[in-house]
C-alpha atoms as a PDB file:
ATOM      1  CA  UNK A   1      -6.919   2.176   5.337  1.00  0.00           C
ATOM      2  CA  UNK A   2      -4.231   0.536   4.256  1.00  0.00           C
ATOM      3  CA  UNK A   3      -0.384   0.414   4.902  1.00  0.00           C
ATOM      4  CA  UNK A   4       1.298   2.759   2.204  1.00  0.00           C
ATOM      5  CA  UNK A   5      -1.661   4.944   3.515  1.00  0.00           C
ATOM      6  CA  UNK A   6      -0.217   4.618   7.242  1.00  0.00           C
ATOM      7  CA  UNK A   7       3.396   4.980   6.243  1.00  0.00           C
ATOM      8  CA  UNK A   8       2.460   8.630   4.145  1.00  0.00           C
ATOM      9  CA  UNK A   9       0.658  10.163   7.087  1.00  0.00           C
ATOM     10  CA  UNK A  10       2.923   8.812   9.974  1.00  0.00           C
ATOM     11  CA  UNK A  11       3.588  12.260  11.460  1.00  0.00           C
ATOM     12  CA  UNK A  12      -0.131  12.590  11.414  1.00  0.00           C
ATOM     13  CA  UNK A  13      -1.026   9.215  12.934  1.00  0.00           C
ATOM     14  CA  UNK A  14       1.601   9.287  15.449  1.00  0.00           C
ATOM     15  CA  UNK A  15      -1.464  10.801  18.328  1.00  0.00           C
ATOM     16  CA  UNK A  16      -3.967   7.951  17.219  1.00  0.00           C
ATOM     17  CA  UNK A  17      -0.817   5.500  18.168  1.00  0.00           C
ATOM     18  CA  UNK A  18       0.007   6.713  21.265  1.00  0.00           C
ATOM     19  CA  UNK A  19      -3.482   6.985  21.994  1.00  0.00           C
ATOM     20  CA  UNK A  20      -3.673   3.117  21.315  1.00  0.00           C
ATOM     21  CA  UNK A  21      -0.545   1.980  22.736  1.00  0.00           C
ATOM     22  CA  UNK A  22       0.035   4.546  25.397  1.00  0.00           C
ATOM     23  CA  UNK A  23       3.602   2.952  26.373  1.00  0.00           C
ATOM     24  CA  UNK A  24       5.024   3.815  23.248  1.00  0.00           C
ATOM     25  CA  UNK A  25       7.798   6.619  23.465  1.00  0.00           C
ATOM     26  CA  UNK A  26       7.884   9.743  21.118  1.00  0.00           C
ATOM     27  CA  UNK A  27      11.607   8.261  20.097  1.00  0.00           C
ATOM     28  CA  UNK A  28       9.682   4.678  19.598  1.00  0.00           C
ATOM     29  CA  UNK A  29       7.327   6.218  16.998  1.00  0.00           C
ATOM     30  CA  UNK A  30      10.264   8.221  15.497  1.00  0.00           C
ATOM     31  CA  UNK A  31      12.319   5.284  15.075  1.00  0.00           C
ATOM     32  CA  UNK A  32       9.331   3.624  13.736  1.00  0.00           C
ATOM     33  CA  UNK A  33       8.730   5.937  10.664  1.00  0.00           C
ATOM     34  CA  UNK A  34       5.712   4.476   9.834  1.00  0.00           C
ATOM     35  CA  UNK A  35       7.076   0.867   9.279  1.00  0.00           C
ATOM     36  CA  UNK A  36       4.837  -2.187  10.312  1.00  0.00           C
ATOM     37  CA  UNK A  37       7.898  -4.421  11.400  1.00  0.00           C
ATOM     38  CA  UNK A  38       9.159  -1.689  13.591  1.00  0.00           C
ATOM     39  CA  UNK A  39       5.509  -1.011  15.169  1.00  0.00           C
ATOM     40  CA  UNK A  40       5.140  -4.462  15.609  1.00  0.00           C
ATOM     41  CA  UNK A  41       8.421  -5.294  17.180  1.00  0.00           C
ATOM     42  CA  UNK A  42       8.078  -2.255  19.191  1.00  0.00           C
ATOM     43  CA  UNK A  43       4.852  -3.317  20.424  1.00  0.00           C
ATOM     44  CA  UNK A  44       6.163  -7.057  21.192  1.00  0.00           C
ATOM     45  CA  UNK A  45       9.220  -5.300  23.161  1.00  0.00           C
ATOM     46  CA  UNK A  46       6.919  -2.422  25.438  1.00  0.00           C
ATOM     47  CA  UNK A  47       3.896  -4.814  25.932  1.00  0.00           C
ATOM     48  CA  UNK A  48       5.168  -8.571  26.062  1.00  0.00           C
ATOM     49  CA  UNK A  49       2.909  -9.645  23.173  1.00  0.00           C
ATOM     50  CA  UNK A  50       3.223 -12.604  21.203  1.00  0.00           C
ATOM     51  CA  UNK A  51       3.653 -11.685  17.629  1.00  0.00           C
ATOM     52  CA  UNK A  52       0.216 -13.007  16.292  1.00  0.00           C
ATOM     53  CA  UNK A  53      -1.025 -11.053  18.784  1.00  0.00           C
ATOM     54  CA  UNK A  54       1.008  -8.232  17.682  1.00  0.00           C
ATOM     55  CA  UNK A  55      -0.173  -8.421  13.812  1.00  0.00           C
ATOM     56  CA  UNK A  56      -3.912  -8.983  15.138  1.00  0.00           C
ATOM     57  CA  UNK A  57      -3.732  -6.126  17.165  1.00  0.00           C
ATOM     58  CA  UNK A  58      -2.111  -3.695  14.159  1.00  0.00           C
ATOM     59  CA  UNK A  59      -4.534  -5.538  11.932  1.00  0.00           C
ATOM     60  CA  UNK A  60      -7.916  -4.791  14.012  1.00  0.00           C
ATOM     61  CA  UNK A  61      -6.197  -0.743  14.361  1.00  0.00           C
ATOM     62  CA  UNK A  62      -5.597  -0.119  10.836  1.00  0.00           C
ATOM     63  CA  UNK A  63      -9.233  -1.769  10.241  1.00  0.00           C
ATOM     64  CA  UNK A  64     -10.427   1.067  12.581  1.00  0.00           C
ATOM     65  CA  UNK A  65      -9.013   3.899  10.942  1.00  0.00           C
END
């Protein structure tokens, strides 16, 4: 799947996210809105991740789905 594909269904996704990264708040994903910078920096922010682990992390998800 790709990103465009991500950012159409983000209302859809937003369970497979939470199920992933379980810290992430309902107003986190709403801010979000299906945008990678805002997952990632979300992500860097909740979980203390360095962002190349960040983008690995999105990268090995969206390879998933």
């Amino acid at each position: 799947m790709n990103w465009d594909r991500v950012e159409g269904n983000w209302k859809q996704l937003t369970g497979k996210v939470k199920e992933k990264w379980g810290k992430l708040t309902d107003d986190d994903l709403a801010q979000i809105n299906g945008s990678r910078e805002q997952l990632e920096g979300k992500l860097q922010a909740r979980y203390g991740y360095a962002k190349d682990q960040v983008k690995k992390d999105v990268d090995d998800w969206l390879g998933r789905m």
